[in-house]
N, C-alpha and C. Protein backbone atom coordinates (compact mmCIF):
# COMPACT_ATOMS: atom_id res chain seq x y z
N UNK A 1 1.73 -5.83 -23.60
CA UNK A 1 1.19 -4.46 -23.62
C UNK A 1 -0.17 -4.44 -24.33
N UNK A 2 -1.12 -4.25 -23.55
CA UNK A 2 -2.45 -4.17 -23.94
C UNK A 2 -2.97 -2.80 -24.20
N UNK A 3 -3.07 -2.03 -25.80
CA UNK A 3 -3.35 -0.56 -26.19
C UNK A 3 -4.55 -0.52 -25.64
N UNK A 4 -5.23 -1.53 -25.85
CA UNK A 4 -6.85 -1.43 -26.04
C UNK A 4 -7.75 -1.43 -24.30
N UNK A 5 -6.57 -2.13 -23.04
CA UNK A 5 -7.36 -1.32 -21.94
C UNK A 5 -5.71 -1.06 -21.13
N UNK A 6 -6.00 0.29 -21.64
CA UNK A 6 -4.98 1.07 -20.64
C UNK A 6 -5.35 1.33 -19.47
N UNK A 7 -3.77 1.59 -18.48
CA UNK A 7 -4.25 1.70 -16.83
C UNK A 7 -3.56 2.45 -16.22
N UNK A 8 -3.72 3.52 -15.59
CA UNK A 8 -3.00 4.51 -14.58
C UNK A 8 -2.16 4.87 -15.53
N UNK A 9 -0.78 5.56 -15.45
CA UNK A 9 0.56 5.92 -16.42
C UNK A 9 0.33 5.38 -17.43
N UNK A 10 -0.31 4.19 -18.28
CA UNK A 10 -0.03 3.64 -19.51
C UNK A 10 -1.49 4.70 -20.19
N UNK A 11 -2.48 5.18 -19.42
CA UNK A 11 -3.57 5.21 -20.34
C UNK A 11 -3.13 7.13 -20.70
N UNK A 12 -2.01 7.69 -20.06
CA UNK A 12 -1.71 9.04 -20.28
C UNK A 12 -1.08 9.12 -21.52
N UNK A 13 0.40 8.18 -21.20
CA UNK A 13 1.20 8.17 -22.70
C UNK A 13 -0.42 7.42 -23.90
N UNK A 14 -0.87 6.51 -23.88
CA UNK A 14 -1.24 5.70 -24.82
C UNK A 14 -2.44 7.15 -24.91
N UNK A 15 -3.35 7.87 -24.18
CA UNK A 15 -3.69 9.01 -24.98
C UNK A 15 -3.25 10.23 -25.35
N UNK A 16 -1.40 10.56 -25.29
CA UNK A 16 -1.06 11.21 -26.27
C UNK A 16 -0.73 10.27 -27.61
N UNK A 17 -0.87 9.18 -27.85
CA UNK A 17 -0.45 8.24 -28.80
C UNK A 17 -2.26 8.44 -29.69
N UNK A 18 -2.95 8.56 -29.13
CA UNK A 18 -4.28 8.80 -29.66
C UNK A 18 -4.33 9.86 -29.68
N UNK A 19 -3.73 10.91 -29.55
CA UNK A 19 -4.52 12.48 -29.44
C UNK A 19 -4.94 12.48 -30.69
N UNK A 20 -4.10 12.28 -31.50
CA UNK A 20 -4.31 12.84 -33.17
C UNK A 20 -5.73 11.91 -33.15
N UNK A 21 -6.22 10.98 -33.51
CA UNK A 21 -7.10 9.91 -33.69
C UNK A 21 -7.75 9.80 -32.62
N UNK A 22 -8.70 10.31 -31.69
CA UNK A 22 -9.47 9.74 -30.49
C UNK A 22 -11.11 9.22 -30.66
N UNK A 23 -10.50 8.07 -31.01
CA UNK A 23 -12.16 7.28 -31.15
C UNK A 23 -13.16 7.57 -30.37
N UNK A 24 -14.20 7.26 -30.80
CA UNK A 24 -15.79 7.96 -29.95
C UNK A 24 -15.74 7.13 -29.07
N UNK A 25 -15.29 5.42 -28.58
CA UNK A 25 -15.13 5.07 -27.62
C UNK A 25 -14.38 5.59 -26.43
N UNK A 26 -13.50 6.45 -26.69
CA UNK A 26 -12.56 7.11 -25.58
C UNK A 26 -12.85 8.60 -25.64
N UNK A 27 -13.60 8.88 -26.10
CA UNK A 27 -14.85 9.98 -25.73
C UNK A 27 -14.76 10.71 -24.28
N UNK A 28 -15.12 9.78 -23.52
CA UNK A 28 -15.10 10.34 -22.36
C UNK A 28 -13.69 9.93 -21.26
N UNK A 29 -13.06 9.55 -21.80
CA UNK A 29 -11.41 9.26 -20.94
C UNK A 29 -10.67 10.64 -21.46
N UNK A 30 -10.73 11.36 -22.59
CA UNK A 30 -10.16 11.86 -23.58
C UNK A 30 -10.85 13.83 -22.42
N UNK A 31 -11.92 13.67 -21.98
CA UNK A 31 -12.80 14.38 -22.12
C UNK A 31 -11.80 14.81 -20.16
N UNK A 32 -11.48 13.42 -19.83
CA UNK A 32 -11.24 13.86 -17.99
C UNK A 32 -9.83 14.03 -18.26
N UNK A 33 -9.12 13.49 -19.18
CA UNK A 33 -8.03 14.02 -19.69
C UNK A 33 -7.59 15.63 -19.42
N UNK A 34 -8.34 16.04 -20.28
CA UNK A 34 -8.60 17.58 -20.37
C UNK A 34 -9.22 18.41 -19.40
């Protein structure tokens, strides 16, 4: 399990696992998220 490049279904759960904490690198994943 690789946190660091999530893919399809893993990168949804792994950014509610980041919501609290969303690094400026996931900036814009965080951003189409929403």
């Amino acid at each position: 399990m690789n946190a660091h490049t999530p893919s399809g279904d893993r990168l949804v759960e792994w950014a509610e696992l980041v919501d609290e904490d969303v690094p400026d690198d996931l900036d814009e994943d965080g951003r189409r998220r929403r």
